[in-house]
C-alpha atoms as a PDB file:
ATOM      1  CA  UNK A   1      18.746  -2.859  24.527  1.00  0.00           C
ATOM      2  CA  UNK A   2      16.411  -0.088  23.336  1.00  0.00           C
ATOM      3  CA  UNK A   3      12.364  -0.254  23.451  1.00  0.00           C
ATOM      4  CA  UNK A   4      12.087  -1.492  19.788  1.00  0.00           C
ATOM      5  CA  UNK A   5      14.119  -4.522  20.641  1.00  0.00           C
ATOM      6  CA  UNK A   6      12.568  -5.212  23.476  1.00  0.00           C
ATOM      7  CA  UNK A   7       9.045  -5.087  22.370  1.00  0.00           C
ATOM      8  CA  UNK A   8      10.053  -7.241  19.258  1.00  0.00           C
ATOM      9  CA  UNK A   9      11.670  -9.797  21.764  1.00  0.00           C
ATOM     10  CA  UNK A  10       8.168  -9.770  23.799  1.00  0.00           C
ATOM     11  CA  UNK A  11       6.462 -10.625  20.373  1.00  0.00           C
ATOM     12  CA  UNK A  12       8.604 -13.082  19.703  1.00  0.00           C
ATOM     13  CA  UNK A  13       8.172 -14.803  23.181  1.00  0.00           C
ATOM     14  CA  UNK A  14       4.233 -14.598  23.078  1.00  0.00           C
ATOM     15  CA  UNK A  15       3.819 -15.997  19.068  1.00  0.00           C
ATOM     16  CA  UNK A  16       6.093 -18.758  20.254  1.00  0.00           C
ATOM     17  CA  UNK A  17       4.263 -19.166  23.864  1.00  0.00           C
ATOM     18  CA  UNK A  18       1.016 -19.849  22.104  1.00  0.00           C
ATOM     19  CA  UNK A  19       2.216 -22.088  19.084  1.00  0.00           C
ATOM     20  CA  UNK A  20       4.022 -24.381  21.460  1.00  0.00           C
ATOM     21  CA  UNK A  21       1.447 -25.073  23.688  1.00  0.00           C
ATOM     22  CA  UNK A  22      -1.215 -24.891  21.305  1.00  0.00           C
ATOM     23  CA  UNK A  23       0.296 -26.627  18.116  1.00  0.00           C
ATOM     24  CA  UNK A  24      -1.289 -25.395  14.963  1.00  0.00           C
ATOM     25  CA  UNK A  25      -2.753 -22.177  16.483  1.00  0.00           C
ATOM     26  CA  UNK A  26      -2.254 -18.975  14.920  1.00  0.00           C
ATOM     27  CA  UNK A  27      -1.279 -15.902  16.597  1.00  0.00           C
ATOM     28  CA  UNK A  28      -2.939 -12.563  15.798  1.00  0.00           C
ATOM     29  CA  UNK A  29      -1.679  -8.800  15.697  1.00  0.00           C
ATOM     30  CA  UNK A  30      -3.055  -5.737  15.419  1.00  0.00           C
ATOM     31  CA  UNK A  31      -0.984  -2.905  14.302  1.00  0.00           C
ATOM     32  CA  UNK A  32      -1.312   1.330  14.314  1.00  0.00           C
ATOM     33  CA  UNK A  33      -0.385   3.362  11.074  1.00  0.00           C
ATOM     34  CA  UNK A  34       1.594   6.391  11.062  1.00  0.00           C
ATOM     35  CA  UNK A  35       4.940   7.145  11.790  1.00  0.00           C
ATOM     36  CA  UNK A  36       5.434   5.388  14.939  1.00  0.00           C
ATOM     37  CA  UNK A  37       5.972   1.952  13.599  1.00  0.00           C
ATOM     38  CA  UNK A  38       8.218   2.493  11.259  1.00  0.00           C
ATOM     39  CA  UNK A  39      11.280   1.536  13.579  1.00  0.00           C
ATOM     40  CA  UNK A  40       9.582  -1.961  14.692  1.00  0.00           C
ATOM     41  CA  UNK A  41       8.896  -1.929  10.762  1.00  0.00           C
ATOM     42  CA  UNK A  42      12.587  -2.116  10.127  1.00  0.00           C
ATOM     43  CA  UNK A  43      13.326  -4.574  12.843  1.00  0.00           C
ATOM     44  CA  UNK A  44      11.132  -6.961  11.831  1.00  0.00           C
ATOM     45  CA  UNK A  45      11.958  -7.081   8.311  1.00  0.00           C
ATOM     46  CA  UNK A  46      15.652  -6.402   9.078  1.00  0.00           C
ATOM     47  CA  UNK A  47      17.949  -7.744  12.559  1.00  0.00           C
ATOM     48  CA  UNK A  48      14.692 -10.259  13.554  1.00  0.00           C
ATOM     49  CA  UNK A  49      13.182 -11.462  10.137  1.00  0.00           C
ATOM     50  CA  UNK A  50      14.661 -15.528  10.499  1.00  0.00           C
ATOM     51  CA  UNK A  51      13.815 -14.996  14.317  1.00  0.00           C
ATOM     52  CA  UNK A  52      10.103 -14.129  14.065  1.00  0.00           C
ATOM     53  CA  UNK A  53       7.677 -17.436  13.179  1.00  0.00           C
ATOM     54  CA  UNK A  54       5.538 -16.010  10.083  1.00  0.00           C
ATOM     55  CA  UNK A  55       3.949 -19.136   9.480  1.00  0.00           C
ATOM     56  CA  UNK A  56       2.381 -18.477  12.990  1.00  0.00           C
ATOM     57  CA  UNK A  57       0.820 -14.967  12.428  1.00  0.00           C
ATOM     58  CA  UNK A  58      -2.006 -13.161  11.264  1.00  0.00           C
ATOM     59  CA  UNK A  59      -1.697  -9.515  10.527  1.00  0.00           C
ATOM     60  CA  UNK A  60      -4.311  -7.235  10.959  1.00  0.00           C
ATOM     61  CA  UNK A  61      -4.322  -2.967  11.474  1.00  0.00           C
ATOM     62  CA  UNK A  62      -5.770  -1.579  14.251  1.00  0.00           C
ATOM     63  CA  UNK A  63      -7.196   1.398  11.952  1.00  0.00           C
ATOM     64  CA  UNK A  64      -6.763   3.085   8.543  1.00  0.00           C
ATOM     65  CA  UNK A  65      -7.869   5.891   6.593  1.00  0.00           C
ATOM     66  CA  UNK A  66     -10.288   5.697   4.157  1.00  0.00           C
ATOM     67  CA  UNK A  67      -8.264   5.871   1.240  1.00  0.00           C
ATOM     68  CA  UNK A  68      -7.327   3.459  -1.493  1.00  0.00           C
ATOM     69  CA  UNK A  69      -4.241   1.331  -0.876  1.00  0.00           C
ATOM     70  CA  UNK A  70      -1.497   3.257  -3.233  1.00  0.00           C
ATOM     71  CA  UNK A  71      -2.422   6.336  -1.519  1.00  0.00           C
ATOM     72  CA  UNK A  72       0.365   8.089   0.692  1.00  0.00           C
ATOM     73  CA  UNK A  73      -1.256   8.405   3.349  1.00  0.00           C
ATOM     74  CA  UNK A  74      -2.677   4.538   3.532  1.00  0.00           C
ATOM     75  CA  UNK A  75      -1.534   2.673   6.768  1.00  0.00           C
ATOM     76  CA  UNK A  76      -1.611  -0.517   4.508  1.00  0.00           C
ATOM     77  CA  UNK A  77       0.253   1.039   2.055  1.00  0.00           C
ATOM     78  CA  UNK A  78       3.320   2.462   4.554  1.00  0.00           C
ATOM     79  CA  UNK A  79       3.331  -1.050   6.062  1.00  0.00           C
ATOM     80  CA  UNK A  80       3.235  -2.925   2.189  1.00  0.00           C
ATOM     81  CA  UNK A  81       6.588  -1.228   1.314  1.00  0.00           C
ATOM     82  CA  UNK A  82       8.184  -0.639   4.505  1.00  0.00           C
ATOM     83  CA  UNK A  83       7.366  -4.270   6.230  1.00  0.00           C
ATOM     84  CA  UNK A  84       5.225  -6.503   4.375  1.00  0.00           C
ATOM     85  CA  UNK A  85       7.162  -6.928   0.659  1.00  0.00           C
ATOM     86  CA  UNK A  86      10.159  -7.316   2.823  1.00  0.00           C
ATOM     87  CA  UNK A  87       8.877 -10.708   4.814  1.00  0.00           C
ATOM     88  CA  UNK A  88       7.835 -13.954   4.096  1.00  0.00           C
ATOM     89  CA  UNK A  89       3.746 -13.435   5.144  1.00  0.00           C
ATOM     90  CA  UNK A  90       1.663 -15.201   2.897  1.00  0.00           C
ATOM     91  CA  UNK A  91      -1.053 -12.907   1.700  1.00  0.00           C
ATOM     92  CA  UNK A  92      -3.708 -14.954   2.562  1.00  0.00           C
ATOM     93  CA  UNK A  93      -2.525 -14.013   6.260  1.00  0.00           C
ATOM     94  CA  UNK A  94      -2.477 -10.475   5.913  1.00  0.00           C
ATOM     95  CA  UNK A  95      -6.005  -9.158   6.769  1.00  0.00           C
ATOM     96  CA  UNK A  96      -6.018  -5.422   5.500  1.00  0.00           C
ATOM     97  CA  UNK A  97      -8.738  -2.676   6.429  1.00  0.00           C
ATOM     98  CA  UNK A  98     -10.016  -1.932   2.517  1.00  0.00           C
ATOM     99  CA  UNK A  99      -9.700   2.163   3.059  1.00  0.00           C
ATOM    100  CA  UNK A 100     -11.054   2.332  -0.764  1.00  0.00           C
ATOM    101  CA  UNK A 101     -14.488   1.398   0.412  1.00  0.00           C
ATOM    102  CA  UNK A 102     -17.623   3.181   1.419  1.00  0.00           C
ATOM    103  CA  UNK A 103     -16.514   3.922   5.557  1.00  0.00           C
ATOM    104  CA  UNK A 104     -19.426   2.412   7.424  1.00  0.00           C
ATOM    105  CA  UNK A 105     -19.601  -0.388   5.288  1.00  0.00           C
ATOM    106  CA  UNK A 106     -15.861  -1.256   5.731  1.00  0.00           C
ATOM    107  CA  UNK A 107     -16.326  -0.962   9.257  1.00  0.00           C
ATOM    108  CA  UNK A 108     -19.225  -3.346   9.027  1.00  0.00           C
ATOM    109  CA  UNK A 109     -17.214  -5.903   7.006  1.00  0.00           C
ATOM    110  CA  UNK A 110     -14.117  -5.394   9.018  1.00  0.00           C
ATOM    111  CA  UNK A 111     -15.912  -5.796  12.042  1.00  0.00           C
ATOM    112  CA  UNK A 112     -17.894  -8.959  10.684  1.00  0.00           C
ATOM    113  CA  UNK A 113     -14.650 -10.742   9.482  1.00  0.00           C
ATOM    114  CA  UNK A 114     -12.550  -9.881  12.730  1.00  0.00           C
ATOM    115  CA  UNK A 115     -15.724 -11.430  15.182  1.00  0.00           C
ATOM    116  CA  UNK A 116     -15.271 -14.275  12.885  1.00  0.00           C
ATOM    117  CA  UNK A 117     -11.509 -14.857  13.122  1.00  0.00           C
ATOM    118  CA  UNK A 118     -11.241 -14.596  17.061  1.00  0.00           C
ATOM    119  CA  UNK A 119     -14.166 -16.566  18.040  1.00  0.00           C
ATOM    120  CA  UNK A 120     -15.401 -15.869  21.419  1.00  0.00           C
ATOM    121  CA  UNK A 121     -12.445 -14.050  22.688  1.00  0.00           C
ATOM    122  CA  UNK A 122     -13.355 -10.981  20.407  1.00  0.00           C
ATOM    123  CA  UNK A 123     -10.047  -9.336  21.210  1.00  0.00           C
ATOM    124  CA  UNK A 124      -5.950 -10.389  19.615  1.00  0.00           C
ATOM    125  CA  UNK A 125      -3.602 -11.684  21.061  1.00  0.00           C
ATOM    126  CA  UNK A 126      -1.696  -8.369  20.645  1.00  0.00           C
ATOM    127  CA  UNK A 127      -2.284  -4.752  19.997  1.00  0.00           C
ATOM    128  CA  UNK A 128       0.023  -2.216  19.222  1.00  0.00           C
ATOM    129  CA  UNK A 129      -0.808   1.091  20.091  1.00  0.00           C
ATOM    130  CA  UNK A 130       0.711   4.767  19.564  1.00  0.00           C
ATOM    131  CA  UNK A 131      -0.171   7.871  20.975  1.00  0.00           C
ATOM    132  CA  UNK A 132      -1.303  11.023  18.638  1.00  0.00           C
ATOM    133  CA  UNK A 133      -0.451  14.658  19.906  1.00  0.00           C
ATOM    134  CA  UNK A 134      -4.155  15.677  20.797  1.00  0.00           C
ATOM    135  CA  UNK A 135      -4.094  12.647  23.000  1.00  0.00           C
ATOM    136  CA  UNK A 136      -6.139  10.061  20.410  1.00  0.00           C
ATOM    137  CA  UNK A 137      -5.321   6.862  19.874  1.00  0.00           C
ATOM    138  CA  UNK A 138      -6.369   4.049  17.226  1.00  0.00           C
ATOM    139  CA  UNK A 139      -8.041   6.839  15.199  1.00  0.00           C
ATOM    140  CA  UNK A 140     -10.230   7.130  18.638  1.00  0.00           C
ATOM    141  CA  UNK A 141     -10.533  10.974  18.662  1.00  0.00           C
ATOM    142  CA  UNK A 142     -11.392  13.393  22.076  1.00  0.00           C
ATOM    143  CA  UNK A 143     -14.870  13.919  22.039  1.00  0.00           C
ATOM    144  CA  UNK A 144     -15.771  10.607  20.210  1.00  0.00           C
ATOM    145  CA  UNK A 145     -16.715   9.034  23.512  1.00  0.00           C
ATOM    146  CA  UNK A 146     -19.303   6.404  21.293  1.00  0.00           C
ATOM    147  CA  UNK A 147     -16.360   4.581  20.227  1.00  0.00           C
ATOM    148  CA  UNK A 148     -14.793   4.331  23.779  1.00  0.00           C
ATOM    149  CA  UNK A 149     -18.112   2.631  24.933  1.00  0.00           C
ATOM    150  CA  UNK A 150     -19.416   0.703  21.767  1.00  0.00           C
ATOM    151  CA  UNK A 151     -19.564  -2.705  21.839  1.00  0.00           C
ATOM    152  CA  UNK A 152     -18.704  -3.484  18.268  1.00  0.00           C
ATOM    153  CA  UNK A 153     -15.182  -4.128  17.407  1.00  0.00           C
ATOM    154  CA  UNK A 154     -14.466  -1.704  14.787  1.00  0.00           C
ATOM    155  CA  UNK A 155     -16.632   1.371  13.889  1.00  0.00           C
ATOM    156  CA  UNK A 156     -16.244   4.278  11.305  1.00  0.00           C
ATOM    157  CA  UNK A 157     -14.375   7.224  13.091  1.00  0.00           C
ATOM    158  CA  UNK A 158     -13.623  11.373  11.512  1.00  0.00           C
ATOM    159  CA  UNK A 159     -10.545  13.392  11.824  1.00  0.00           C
ATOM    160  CA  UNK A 160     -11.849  16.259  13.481  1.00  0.00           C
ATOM    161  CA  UNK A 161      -9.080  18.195  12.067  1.00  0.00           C
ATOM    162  CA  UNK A 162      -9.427  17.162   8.672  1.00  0.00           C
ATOM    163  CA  UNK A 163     -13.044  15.654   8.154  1.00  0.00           C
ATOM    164  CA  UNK A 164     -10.833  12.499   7.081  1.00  0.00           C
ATOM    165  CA  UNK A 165     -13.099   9.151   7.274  1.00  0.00           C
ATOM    166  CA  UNK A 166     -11.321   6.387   8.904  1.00  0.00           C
ATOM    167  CA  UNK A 167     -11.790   2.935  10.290  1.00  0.00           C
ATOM    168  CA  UNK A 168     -11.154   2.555  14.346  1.00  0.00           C
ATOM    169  CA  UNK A 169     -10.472  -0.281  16.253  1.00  0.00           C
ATOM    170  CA  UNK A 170     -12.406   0.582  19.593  1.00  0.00           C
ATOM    171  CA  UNK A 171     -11.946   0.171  23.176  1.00  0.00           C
ATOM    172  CA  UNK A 172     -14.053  -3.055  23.586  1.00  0.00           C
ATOM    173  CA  UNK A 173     -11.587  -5.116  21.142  1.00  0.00           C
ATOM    174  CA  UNK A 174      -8.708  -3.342  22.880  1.00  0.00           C
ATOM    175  CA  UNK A 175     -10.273  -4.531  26.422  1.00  0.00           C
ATOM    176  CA  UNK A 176     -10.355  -7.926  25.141  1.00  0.00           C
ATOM    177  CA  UNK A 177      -7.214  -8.252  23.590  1.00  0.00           C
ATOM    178  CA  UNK A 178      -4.528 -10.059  25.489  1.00  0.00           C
ATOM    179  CA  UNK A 179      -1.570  -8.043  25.202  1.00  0.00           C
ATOM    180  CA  UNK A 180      -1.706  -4.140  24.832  1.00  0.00           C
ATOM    181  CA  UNK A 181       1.474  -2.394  23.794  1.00  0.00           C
ATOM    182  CA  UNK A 182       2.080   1.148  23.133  1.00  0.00           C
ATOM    183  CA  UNK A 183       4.734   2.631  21.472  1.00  0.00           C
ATOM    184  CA  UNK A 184       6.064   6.002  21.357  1.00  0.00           C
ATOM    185  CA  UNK A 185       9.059   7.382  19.296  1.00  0.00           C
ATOM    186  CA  UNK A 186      10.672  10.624  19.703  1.00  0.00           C
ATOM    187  CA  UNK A 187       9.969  13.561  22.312  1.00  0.00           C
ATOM    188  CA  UNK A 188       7.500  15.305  20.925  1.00  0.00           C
ATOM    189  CA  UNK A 189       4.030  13.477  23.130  1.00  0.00           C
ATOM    190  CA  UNK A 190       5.671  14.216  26.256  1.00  0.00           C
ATOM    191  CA  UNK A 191       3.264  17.152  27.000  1.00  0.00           C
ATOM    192  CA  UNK A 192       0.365  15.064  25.610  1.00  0.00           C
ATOM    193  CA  UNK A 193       1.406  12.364  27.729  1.00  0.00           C
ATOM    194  CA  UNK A 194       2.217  14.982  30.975  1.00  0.00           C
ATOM    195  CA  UNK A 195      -1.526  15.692  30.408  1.00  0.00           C
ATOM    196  CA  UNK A 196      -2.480  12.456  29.995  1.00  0.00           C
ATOM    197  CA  UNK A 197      -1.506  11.536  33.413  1.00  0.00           C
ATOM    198  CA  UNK A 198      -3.007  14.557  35.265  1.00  0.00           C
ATOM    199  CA  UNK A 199      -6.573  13.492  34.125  1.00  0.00           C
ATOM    200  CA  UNK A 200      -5.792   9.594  34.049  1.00  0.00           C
ATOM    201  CA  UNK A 201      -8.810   8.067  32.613  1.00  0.00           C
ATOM    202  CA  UNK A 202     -10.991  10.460  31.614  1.00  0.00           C
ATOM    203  CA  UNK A 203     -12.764  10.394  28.471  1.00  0.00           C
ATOM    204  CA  UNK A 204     -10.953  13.660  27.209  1.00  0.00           C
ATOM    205  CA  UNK A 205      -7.969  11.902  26.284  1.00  0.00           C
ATOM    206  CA  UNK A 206      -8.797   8.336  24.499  1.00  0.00           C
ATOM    207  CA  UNK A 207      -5.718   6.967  25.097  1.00  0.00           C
ATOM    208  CA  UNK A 208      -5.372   7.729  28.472  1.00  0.00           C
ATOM    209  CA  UNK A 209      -8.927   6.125  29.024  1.00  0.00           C
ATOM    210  CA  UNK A 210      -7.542   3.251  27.388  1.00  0.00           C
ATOM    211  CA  UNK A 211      -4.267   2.707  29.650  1.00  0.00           C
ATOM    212  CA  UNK A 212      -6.511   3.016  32.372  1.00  0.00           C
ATOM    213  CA  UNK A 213      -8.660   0.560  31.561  1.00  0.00           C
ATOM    214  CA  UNK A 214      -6.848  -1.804  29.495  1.00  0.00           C
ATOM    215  CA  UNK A 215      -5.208  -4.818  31.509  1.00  0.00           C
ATOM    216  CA  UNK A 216      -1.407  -4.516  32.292  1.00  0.00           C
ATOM    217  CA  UNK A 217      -0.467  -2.257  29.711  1.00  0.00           C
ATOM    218  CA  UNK A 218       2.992  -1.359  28.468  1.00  0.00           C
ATOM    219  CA  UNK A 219       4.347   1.736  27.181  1.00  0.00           C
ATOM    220  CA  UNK A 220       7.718   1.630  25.218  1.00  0.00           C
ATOM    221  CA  UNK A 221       9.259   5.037  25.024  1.00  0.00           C
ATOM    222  CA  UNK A 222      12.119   5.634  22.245  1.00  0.00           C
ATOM    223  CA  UNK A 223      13.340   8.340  23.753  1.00  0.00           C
ATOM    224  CA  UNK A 224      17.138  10.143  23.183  1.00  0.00           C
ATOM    225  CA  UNK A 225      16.652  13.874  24.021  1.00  0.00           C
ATOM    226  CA  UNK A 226      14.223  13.610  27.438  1.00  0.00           C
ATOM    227  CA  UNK A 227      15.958  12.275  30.887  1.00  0.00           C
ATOM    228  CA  UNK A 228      14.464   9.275  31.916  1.00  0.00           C
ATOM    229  CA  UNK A 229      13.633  10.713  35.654  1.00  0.00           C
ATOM    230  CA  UNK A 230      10.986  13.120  33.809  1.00  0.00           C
ATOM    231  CA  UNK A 231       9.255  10.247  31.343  1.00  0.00           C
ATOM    232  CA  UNK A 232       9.629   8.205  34.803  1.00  0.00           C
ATOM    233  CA  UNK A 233       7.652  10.379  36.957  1.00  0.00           C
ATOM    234  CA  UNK A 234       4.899  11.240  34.691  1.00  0.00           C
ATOM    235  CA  UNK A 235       4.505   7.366  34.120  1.00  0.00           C
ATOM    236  CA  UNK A 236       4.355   6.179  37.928  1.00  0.00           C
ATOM    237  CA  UNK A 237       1.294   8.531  37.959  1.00  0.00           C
ATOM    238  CA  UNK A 238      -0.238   6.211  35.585  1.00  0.00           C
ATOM    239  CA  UNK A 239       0.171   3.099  38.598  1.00  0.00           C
ATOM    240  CA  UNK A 240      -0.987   0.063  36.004  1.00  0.00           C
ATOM    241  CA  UNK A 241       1.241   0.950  33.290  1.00  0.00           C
ATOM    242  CA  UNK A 242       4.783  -0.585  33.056  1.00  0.00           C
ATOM    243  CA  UNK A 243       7.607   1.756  31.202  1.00  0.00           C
ATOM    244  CA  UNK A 244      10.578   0.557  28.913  1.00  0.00           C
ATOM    245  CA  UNK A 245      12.299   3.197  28.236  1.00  0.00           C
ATOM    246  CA  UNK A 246      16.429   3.875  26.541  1.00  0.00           C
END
């Protein structure tokens, strides 16, 4: 069974841990934009759709750019045709970042609604991560070290590349969420992820800070064209992370 599967399976088991033994509760998760998902997209609205308890979830995005909703490069707007008009989700359960408002105030509002939903916990019950190239991670760019120690939830965040405005979740709602995935697709972050583990925690690499810090981790690796041994060893230098890998 590939990584895909398996994380879908794990999501499965922990929305129907929490709604048996808390009847009527509501499970929450947070999900990345770009390319990465786009597999788990076609899972879940595919092989898994009648196995996965809608009724039970709450869908929120873990960031998006700050662009209006029918733009291309909108994380809403990939997962609105590629998952979401594909599932049975009522609307009123799908909590989207608005990327066609002002930045800082959607971060403010964001931030305000999501406090409000979790309660005390201030964290979901899972996050699902990916990995950029430079090493970032929920639109948490190097050198934006503010958003790896705020205490808000969500805060405004800037491509450095691009001077693109987005809308982070940061490291304290990560913390505080219960179960922290991250998925990776394809070859290509091996050398971000090599370097990742050969300054484990710093602050130069977000998501590496994150792993480090984040309780129990898991990476799933999609992976057809890199030997297993090499992911492997470059993972077990990362000693709180557990790897799926195909």
């Amino acid at each position: 069974m590939n990584p895909s599967e398996i994380l879908t399976k794990q999501l499965i088991r922990a929305i129907n841990l929490k709604t048996v033994h808390n009847p009527g509760s509501r499970f929450s998760l947070a999900i990345s934009g770009g390319s990465s998902p786009l597999k788990l997209f076609g899972l879940w609205s595919g092989k898994y759709l009648d196995k996965i308890n809608w009724n039970s979830l709450d869908l929120f995005w873990v960031d998006e750019r700050c662009v209006s909703p029918d733009n291309p490069e909108s994380n809403y707007g990939t997962a609105k045709k590629m998952l979401l008009d594909k599932i049975p989700l009522h609307k009123d359960h799908i909590h989207r970042i608005q990327g066609e408002n002002n930045p800082a105030s959607e971060a403010n509002r964001y931030d305000g609604f999501v406090r409000s939903y979790l309660g005390n916990i201030q964290g979901y019950d899972m996050v699902i991560l990916g990995i950029g190239g430079d090493g970032h991670t929920s639109s948490i760019f190097p050198g934006q070290d503010h958003l790896l120690k705020s205490k808000k939830i969500y805060e405004e965040s800037v491509n450095p590349n691009t001077g693109q405005k987005r809308v982070a979740l940061t490291s304290n709602g990560i913390f505080n969420s219960h179960i922290v995935f991250f998925y990776i697709n394809g070859a290509d972050k091996l050398s971000i992820v090599e370097n990742i583990s050969m300054n484990y925690g710093k602050l130069m690499f977000p998501a590496g800070y994150i792993m480090k810090n984040a309780s129990d981790p898991f990476v799933f690796w999609e992976n057809s064209l890199i030997a297993s041994e090499t992911i492997t060893k470059i993972i077990d230098k990362m000693p709180n992370v557990q790897l799926i890998i195909s």
